[in-house]
Protein backbone atom coordinates (compact mmCIF):
# COMPACT_ATOMS: atom_id res chain seq x y z
CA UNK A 1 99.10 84.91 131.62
CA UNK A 2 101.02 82.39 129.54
CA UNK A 3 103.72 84.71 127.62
CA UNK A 4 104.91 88.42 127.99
CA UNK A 5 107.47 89.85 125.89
CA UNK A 6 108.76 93.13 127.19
CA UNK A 7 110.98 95.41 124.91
CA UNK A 8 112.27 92.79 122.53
CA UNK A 9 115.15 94.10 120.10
CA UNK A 10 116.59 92.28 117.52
CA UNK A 11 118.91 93.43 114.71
CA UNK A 12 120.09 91.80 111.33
CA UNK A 13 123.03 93.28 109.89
CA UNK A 14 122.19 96.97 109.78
CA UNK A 15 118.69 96.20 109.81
CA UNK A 16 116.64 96.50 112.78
CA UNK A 17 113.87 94.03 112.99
CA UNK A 18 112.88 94.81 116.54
CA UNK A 19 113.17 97.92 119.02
CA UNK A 20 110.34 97.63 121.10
CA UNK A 21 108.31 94.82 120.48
CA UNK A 22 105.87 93.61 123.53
CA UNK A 23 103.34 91.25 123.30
CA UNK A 24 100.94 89.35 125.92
CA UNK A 25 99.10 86.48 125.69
CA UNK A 26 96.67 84.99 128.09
CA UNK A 27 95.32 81.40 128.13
CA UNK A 28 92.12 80.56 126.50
CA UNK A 29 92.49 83.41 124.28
CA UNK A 30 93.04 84.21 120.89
CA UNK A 31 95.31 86.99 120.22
CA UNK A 32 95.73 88.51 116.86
CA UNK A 33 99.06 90.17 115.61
CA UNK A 34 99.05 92.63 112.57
CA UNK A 35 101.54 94.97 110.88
CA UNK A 36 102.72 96.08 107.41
CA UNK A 37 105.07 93.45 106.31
CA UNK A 38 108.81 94.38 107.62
CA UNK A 39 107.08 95.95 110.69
CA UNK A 40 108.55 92.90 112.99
CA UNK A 41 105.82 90.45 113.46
CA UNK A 42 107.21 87.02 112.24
CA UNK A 43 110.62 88.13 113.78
CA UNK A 44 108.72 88.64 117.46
CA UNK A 45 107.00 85.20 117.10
CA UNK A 46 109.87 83.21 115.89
CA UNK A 47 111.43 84.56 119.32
CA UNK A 48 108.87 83.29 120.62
CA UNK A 49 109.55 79.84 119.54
CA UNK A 50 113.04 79.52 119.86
CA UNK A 51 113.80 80.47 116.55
CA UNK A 52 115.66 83.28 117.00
CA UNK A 53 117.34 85.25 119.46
CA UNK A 54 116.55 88.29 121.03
CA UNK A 55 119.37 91.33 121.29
CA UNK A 56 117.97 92.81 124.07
CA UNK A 57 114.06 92.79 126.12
CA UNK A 58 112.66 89.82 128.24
CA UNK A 59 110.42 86.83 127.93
CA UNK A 60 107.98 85.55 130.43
CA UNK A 61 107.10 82.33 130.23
CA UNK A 62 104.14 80.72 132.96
CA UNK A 63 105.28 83.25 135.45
CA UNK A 64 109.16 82.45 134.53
CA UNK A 65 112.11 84.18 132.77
CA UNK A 66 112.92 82.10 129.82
CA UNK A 67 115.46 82.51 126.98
CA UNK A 68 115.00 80.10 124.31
CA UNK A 69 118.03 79.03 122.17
CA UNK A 70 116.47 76.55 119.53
CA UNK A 71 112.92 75.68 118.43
CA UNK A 72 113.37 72.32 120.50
CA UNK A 73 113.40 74.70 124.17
CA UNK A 74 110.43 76.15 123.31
CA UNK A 75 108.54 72.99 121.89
CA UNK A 76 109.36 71.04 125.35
CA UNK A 77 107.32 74.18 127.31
CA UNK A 78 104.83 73.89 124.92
CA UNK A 79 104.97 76.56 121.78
CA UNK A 80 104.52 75.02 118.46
CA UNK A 81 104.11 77.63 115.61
CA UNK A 82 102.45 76.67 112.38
CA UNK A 83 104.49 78.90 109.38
CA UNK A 84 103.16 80.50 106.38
CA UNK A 85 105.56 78.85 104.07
CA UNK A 86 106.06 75.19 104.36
CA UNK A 87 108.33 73.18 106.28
CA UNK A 88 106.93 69.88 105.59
CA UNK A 89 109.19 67.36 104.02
CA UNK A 90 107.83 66.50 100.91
CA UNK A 91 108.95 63.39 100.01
CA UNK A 92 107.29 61.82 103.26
CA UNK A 93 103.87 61.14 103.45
CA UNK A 94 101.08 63.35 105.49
CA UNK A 95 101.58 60.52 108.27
CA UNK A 96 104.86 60.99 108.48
CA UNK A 97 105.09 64.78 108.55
CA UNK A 98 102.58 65.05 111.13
CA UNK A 99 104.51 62.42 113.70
CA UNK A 100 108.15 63.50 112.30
CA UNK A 101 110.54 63.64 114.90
CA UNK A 102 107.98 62.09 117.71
CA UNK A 103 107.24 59.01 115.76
CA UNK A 104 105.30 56.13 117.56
CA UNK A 105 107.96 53.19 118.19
CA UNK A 106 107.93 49.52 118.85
CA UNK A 107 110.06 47.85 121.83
CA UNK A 108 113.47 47.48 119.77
CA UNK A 109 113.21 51.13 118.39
CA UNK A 110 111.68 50.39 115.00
CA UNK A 111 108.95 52.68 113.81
CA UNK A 112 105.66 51.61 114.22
CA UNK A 113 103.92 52.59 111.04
CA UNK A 114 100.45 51.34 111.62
CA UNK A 115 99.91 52.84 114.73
CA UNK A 116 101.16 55.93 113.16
CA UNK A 117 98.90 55.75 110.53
CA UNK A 118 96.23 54.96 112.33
CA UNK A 119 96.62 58.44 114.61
CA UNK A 120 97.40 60.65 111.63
CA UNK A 121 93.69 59.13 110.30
CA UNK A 122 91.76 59.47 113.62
CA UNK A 123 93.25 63.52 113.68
CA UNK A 124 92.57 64.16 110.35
CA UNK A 125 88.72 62.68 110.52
CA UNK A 126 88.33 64.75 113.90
CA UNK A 127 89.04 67.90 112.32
CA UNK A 128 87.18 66.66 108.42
CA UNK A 129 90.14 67.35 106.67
CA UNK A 130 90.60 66.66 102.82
CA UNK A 131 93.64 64.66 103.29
CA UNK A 132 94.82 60.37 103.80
CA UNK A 133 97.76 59.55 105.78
CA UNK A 134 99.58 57.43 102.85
CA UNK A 135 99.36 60.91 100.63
CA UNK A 136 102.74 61.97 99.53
CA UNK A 137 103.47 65.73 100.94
CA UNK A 138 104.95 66.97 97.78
CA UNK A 139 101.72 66.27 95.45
CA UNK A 140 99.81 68.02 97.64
CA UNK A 141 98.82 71.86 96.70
CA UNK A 142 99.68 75.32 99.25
CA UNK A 143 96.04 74.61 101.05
CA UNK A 144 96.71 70.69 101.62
CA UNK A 145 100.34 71.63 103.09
CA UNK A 146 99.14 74.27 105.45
CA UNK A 147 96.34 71.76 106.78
CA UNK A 148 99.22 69.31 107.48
CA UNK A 149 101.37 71.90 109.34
CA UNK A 150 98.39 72.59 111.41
CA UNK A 151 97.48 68.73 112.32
CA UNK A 152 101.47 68.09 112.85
CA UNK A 153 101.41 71.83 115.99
CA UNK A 154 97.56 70.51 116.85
CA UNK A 155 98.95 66.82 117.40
CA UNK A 156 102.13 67.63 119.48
CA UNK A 157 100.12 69.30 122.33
CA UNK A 158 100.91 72.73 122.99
CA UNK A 159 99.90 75.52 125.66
CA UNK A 160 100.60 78.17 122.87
CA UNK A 161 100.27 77.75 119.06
CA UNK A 162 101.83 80.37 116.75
CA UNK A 163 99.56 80.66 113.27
CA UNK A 164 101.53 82.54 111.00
CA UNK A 165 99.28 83.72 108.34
CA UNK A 166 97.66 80.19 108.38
CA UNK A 167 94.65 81.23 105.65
CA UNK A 168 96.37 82.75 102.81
CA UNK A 169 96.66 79.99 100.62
CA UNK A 170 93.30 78.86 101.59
CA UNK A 171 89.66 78.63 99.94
CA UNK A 172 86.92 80.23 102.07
CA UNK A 173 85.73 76.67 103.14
CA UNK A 174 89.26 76.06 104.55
CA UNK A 175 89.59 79.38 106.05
CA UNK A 176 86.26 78.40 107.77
CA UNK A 177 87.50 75.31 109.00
CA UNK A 178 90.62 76.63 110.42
CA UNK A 179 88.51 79.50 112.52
CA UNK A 180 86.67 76.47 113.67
CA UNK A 181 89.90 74.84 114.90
CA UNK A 182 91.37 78.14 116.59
CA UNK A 183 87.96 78.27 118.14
CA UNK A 184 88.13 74.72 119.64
CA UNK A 185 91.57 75.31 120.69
CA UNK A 186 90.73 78.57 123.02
CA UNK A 187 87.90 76.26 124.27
CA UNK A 188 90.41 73.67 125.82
CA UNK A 189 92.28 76.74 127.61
CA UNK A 190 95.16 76.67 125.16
CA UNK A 191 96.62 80.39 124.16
CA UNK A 192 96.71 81.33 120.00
CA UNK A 193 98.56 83.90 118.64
CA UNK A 194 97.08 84.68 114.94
CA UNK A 195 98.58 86.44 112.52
CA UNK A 196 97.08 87.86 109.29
CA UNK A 197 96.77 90.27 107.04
CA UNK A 198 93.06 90.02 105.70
CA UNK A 199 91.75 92.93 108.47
CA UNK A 200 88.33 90.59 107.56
CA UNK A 201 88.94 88.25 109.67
CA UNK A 202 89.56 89.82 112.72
CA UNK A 203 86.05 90.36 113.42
CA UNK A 204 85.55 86.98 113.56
CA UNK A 205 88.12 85.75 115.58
CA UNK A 206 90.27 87.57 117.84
CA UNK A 207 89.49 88.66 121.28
CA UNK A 208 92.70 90.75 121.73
CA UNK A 209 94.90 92.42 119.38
CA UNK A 210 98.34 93.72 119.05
CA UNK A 211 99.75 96.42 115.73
CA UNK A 212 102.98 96.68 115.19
CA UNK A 213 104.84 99.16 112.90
CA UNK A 214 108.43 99.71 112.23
CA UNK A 215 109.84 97.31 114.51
CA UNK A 216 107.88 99.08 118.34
CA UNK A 217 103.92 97.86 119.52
CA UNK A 218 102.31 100.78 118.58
CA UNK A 219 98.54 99.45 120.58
CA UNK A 220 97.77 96.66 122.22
CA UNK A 221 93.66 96.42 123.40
CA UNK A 222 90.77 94.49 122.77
CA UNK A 223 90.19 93.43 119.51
CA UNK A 224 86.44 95.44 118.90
CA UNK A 225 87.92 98.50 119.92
CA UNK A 226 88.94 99.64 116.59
CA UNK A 227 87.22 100.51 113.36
CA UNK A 228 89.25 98.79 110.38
CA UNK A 229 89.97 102.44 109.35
CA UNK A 230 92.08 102.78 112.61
CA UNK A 231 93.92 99.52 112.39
CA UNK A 232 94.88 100.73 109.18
CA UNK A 233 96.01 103.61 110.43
CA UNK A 234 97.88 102.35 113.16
CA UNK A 235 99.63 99.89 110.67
CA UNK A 236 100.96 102.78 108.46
CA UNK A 237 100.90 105.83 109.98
CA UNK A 238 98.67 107.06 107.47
CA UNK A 239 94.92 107.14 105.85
CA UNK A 240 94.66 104.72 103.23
CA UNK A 241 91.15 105.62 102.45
CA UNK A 242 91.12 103.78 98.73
CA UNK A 243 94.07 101.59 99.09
CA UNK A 244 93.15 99.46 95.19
CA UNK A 245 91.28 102.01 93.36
CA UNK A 246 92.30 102.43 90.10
CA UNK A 247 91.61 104.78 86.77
CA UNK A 248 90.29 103.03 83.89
CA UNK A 249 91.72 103.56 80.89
CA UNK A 250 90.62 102.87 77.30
CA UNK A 251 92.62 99.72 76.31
CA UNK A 252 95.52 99.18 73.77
CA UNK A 253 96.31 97.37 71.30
CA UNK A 254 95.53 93.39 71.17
CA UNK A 255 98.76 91.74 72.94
CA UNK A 256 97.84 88.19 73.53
CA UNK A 257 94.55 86.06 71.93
CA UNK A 258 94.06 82.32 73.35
CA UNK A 259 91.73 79.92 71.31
CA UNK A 260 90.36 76.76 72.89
CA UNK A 261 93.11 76.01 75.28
CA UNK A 262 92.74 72.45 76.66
CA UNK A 263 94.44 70.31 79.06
CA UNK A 264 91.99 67.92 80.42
CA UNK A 265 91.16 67.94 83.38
CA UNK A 266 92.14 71.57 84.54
CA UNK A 267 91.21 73.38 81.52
CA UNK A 268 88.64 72.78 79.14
CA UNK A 269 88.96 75.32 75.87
CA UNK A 270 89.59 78.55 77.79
CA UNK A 271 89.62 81.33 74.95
CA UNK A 272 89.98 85.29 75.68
CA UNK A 273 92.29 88.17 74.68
CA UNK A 274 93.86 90.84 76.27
CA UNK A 275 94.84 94.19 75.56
CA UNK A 276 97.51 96.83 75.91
CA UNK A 277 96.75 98.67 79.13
CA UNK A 278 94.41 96.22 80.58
CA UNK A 279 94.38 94.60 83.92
CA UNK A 280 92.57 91.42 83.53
CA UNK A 281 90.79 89.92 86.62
CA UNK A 282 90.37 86.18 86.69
CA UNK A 283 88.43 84.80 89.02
CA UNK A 284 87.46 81.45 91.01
CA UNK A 285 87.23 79.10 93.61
CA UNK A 286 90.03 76.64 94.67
CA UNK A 287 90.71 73.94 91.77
CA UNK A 288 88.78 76.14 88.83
CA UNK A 289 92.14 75.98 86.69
CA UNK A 290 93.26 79.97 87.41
CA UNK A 291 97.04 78.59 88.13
CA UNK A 292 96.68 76.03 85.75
CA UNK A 293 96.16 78.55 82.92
CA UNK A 294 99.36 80.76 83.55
CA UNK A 295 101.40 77.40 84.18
CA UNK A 296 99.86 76.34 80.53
CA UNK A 297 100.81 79.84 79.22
CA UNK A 298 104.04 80.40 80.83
CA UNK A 299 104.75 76.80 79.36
CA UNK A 300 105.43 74.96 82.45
CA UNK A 301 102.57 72.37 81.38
CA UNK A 302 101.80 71.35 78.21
CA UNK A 303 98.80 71.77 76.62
CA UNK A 304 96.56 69.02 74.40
CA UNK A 305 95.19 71.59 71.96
CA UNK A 306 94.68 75.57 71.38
CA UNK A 307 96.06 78.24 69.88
CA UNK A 308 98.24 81.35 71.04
CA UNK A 309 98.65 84.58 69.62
CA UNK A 310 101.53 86.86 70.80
CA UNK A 311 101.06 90.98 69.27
CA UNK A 312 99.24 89.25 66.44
CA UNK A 313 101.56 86.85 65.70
CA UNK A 314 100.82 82.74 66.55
CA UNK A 315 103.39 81.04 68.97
CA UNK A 316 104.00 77.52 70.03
CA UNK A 317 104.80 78.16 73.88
CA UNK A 318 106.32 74.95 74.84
CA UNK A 319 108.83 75.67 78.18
CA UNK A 320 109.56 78.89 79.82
CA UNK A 321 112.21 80.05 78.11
CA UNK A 322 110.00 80.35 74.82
CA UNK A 323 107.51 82.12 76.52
CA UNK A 324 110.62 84.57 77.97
CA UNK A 325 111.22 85.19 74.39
CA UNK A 326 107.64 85.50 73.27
CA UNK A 327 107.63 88.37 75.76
CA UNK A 328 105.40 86.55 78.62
CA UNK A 329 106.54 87.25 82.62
CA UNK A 330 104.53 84.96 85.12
CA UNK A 331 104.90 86.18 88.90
CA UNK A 332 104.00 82.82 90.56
CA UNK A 333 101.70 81.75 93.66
CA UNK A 334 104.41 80.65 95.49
CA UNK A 335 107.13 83.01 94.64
CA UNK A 336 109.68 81.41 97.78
CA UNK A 337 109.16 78.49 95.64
CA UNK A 338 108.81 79.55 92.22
CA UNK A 339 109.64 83.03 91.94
CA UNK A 340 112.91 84.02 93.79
CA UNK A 341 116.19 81.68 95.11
CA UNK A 342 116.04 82.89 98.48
CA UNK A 343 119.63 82.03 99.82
CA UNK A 344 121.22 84.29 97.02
CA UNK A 345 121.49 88.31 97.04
CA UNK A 346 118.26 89.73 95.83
CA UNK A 347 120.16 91.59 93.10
CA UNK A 348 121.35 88.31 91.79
CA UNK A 349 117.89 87.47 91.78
CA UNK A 350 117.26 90.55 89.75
CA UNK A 351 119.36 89.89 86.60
CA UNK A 352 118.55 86.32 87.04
CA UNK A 353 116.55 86.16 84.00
CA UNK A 354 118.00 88.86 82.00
CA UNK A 355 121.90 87.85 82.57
CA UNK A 356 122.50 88.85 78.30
CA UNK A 357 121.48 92.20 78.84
CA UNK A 358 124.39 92.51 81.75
CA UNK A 359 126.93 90.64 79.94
CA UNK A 360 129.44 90.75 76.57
CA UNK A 361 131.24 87.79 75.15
CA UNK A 362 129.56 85.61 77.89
CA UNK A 363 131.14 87.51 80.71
CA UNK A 364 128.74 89.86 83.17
CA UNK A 365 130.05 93.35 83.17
CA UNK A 366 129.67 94.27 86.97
CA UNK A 367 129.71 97.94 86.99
CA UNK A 368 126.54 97.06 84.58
CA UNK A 369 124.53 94.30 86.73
CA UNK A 370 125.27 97.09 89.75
CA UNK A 371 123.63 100.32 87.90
CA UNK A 372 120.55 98.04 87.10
CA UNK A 373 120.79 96.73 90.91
CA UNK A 374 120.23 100.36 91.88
CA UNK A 375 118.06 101.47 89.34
CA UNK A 376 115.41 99.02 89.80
CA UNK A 377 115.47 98.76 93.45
CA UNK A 378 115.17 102.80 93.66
CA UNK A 379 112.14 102.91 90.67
CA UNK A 380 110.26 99.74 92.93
CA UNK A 381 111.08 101.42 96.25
CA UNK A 382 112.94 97.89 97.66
CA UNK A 383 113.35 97.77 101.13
CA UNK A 384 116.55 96.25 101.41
CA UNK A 385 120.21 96.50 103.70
CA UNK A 386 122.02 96.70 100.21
CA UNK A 387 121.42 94.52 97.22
CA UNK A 388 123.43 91.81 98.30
CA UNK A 389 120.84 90.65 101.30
CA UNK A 390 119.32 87.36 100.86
CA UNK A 391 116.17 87.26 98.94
CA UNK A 392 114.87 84.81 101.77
CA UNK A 393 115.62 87.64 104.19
CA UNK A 394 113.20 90.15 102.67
CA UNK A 395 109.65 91.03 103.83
CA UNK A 396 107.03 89.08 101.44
CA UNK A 397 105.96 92.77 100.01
CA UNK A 398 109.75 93.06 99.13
CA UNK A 399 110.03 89.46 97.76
CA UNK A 400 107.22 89.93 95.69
CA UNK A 401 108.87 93.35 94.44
CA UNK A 402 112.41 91.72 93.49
CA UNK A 403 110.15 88.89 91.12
CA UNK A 404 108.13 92.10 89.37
CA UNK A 405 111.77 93.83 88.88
CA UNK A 406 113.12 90.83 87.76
CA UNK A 407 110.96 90.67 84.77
CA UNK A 408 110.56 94.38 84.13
CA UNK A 409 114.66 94.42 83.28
CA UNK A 410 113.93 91.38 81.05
CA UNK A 411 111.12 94.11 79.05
CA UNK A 412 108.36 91.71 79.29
CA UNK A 413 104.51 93.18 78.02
CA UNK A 414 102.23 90.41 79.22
CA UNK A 415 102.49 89.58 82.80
CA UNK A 416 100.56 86.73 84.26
CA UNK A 417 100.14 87.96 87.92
CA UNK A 418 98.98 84.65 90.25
CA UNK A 419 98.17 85.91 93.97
CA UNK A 420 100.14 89.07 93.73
CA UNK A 421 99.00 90.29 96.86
CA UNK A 422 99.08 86.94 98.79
CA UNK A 423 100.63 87.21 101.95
CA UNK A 424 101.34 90.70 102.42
CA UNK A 425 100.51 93.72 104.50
CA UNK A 426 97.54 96.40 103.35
CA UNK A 427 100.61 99.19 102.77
CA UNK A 428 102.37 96.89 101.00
CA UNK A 429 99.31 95.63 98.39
CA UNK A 430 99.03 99.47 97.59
CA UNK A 431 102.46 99.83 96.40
CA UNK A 432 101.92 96.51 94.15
CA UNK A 433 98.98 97.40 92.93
CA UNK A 434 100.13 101.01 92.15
CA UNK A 435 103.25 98.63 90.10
CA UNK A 436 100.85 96.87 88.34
CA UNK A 437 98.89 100.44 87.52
CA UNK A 438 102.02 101.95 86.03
CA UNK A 439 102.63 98.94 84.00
CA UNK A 440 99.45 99.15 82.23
CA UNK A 441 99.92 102.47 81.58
CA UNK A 442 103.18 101.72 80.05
CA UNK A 443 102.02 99.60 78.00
CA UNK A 444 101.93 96.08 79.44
CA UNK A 445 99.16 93.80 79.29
CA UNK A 446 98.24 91.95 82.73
CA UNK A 447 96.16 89.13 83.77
CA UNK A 448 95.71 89.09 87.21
CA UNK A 449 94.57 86.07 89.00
CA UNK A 450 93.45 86.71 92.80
CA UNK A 451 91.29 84.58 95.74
CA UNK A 452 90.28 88.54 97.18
CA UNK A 453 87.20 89.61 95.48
CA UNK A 454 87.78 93.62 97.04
CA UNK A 455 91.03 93.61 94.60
CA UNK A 456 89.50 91.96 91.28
CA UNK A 457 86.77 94.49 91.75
CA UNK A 458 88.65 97.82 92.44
CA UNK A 459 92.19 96.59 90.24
CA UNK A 460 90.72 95.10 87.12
CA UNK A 461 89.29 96.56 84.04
CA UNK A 462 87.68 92.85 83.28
CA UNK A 463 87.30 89.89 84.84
CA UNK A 464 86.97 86.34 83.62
CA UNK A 465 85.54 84.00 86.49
CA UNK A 466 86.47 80.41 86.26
CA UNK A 467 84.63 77.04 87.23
CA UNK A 468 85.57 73.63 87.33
CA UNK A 469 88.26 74.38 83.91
CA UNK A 470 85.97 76.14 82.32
CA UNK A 471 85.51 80.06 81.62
CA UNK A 472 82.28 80.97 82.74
CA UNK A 473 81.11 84.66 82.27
CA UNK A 474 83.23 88.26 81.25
CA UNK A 475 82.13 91.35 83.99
CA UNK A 476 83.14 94.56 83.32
CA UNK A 477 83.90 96.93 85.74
CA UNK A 478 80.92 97.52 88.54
CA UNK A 479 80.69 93.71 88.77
CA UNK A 480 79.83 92.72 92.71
CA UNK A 481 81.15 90.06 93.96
CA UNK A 482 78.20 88.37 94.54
CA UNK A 483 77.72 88.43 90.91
CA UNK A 484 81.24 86.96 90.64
CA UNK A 485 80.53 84.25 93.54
CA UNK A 486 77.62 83.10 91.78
CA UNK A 487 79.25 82.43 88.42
CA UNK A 488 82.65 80.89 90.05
CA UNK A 489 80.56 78.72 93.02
CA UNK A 490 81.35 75.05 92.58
CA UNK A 491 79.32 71.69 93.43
CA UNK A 492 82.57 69.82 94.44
CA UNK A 493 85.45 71.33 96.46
CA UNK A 494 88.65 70.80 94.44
CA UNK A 495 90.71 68.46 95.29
CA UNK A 496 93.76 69.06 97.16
CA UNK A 497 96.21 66.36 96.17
CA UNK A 498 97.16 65.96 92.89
CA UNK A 499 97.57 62.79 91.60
CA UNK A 500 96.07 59.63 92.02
CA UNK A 501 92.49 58.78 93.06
CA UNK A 502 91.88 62.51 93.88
CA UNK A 503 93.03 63.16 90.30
CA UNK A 504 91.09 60.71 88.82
CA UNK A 505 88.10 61.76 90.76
CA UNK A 506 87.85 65.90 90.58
CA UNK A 507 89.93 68.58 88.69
CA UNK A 508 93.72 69.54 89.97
CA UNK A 509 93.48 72.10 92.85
């Protein structure tokens, strides 16, 4: 037995995290950990590895009592954990985020780069990675970053390694790769402790496997044991029998019409419309230009030619804050990133981007930003200590709830969705989807891109699949996802840096 945890509690604020959280992990095994998102998971691991500190409950550690009071104690016994959002440093190279902190030195203390280089090289060939050592960090995509946070807690040597939702930002080749890894790494006697919320993958991985639910281990057994139906159940405390169905409905009015939109080389003359009512599916592999698009919408990126209509009327979308007024909302991949400011309240995060409907004469009427605080936290059923927690403090299900509130105060009608569901727990999808379902009905029009062919087919009313830039068919509803697979399946993987010789060589990723 490498670790026990035995009635861990842990409170934030008036929040509790933890009341009964146990967990054991042998070596040579690979141990998956699931729960609904806010049920305690990351806050039991990052116990685990020093991260934070337990109220109450005890660790074993190889047979010992321990009690961790940084990430540095437990890296020295040998826990690395490899998180879902990066840590990286992005203005060092892969190299250098893989070695940082246990850099390879020469005699008078001066780093020796080619040594280090040289390592990072020999790693990333051993596990056929996409990646060079010189790359810069911050030009690579979400899937390049979480392959270097996995060669940095590979490279250090551990006894236990932590994945914390290691495949969500991952293509299915990646996600293949990485079960290949965890494989290799229960093979050398080393303990893993996976956590994820695709319930897919746990038949192909886990031998044991621990549910948690509102802060207490509510099972902890073999991993085959259960039908998906019952780890479900024991995530929720309830059946969730058609968790993304949805009822068609005829659509609307025509809110937004692209024409040949082009910006070489992630998008080659997409066209399509959408309608009033409609949830639009767009589908694709890894580099096929499905982020691309919304950045080009949204304005972010500029475009080299096409043409926009907006409720019938053309528009010249050339930064964000034209496509705010044009009546565009784009909930982004990476919403930690690009969606929320995560060390400020989540109610400031709320008005963020409609701060003139809160204010007179320039000055924000408080008793005003407060009501819509309330009222939009109540309507999107925000799990929250008050609305002046940190957005950074929230479950991901809740973070991704704050960006969809943020927008529906700023009475947007065409919401570019990218990855809505990424990251979070099966209750917590249903509650999103069932957002995005009430916004069509209201009246919204919604283009929904998403890596999970189960929620293209049950959500959307359409779906556009995507290859290499390029738009390549338009299924209605009852498409499979084979059909979908074999319209989106590329020759090339995409690349996963972007700039440079990969740029010059395949599309952006």
């Amino acid at each position: 037995m490498l670790l026990e945890m035995r009635g861990i509690r842990k409170r934030f604020g008036g929040v509790v995290a933890l009341h009964d959280g146990r967990l054991a992990v042998e070596a040579g095994e690979v141990h998956l950990l699931v729960g609904e998102n806010g049920a305690g998971k990351s806050t039991l691991v990052k116990i685990a590895a020093g991260m934070l500190g337990a109220d109450a409950g005890e660790m074993i550690w190889q047979g010992r009592r321990v009690r961790f009071q940084r990430p540095a104690d437990a890296a020295a016994e040998g826990i690395a954990m490899v998180h879902q959002e990066s840590l990286l440093a992005p203005h060092l190279s892969v190299a250098e985020n893989i070695f940082l902190g246990r850099e390879p030195r020469l005699p008078l203390g001066v780093v020796n780069r080619r040594r280090m280089r040289e390592a990072a090289a020999r790693l990333i060939e051993e596990h056929r990675f996409p990646l060079k050592p010189e790359w810069r960090v911050e030009r690579l995509n979400p899937a390049g970053k979480q392959l270097v946070e996995i060669c940095r807690a590979v490279q250090h040597g551990s006894s236990l390694l932590i994945f914390d939702e290691p495949t969500s930002a991952l293509s299915g080749a990646e996600t293949a790769e990485v079960f290949r890894i965890v494989r290799r790494l229960r093979e050398r006697g080393m303990g893993v402790i996976y956590i994820t919320h695709r319930l897919e993958e746990l038949r192909h991985l886990g031998d044991r496997l621990t549910i948690l639910r509102d802060g207490a281990t509510v099972y902890a057994g073999p991993a085959g044991e259960l039908t998906t139906e019952q780890i479900i159940r024991h995530m929720v405390g309830r059946e969730l029998t058609a968790i993304y169905q949805r009822t068609p409905q005829p659509p609307g009015e025509e809110l937004l019409r692209v024409e040949g939109l082009t910006r070489k080389p992630a998008l080659h003359s997409v066209s399509f419309v959408l309608r009033a009512g409609e949830i639009l599916g767009l589908a694709g592999l890894v580099g096929a230009g499905r982020t691309e698009l919304c950045r080009a919408l949204f304005g972010l990126d500029p475009v080299e030619q096409g043409r926009v209509w907006v409720e019938g009327r053309p528009v010249r979308i050339r930064s964000p804050r034209e496509a705010v007024r044009a009546g565009l909302a784009l909930i982004p991949e990476d919403r930690q990133r690009n969606g929320l400011a995560p060390r400020l309240p989540l109610g400031w995060n709320l008005t963020s981007a409609a701060l003139d409907l809160v204010s007179r004469y320039g000055f924000l009427r408080a008793a005003e930003e407060r009501r819509q605080w309330d009222d939009y936290i109540r309507r999107l059923r925000i799990r929250a200590e008050s609305p002046r927690q940190l957005a950074g403090r929230l479950s991901g299900g809740n973070q991704q709830k704050v960006v969809m509130a943020k927008w529906l105060l700023r009475r947007a009608r065409i919401f570019l969705f990218d990855e809505p569901a990424r990251g979070i727990d099966v209750g917590a999808k249903a509650e999103v989807f069932q957002l995005m379902d009430e916004l069509a009905r209201a009246g919204a029009g919604i283009l929904m891109v998403s890596s999970e062919l189960p929620e293209l087919v049950q959500v959307a009313d359409r779906i556009l699949v995507m290859r290499q830039g390029r738009l390549t068919a338009e299924l209605g509803r009852g498409a499979t996802q084979e059909e979908i697979m074999r319209y989106a399946t590329l020759q090339t993987q995409g690349a996963l840096w972007q700039g440079g010789e990969a740029a010059g060589q395949q599309e952006h990723s």
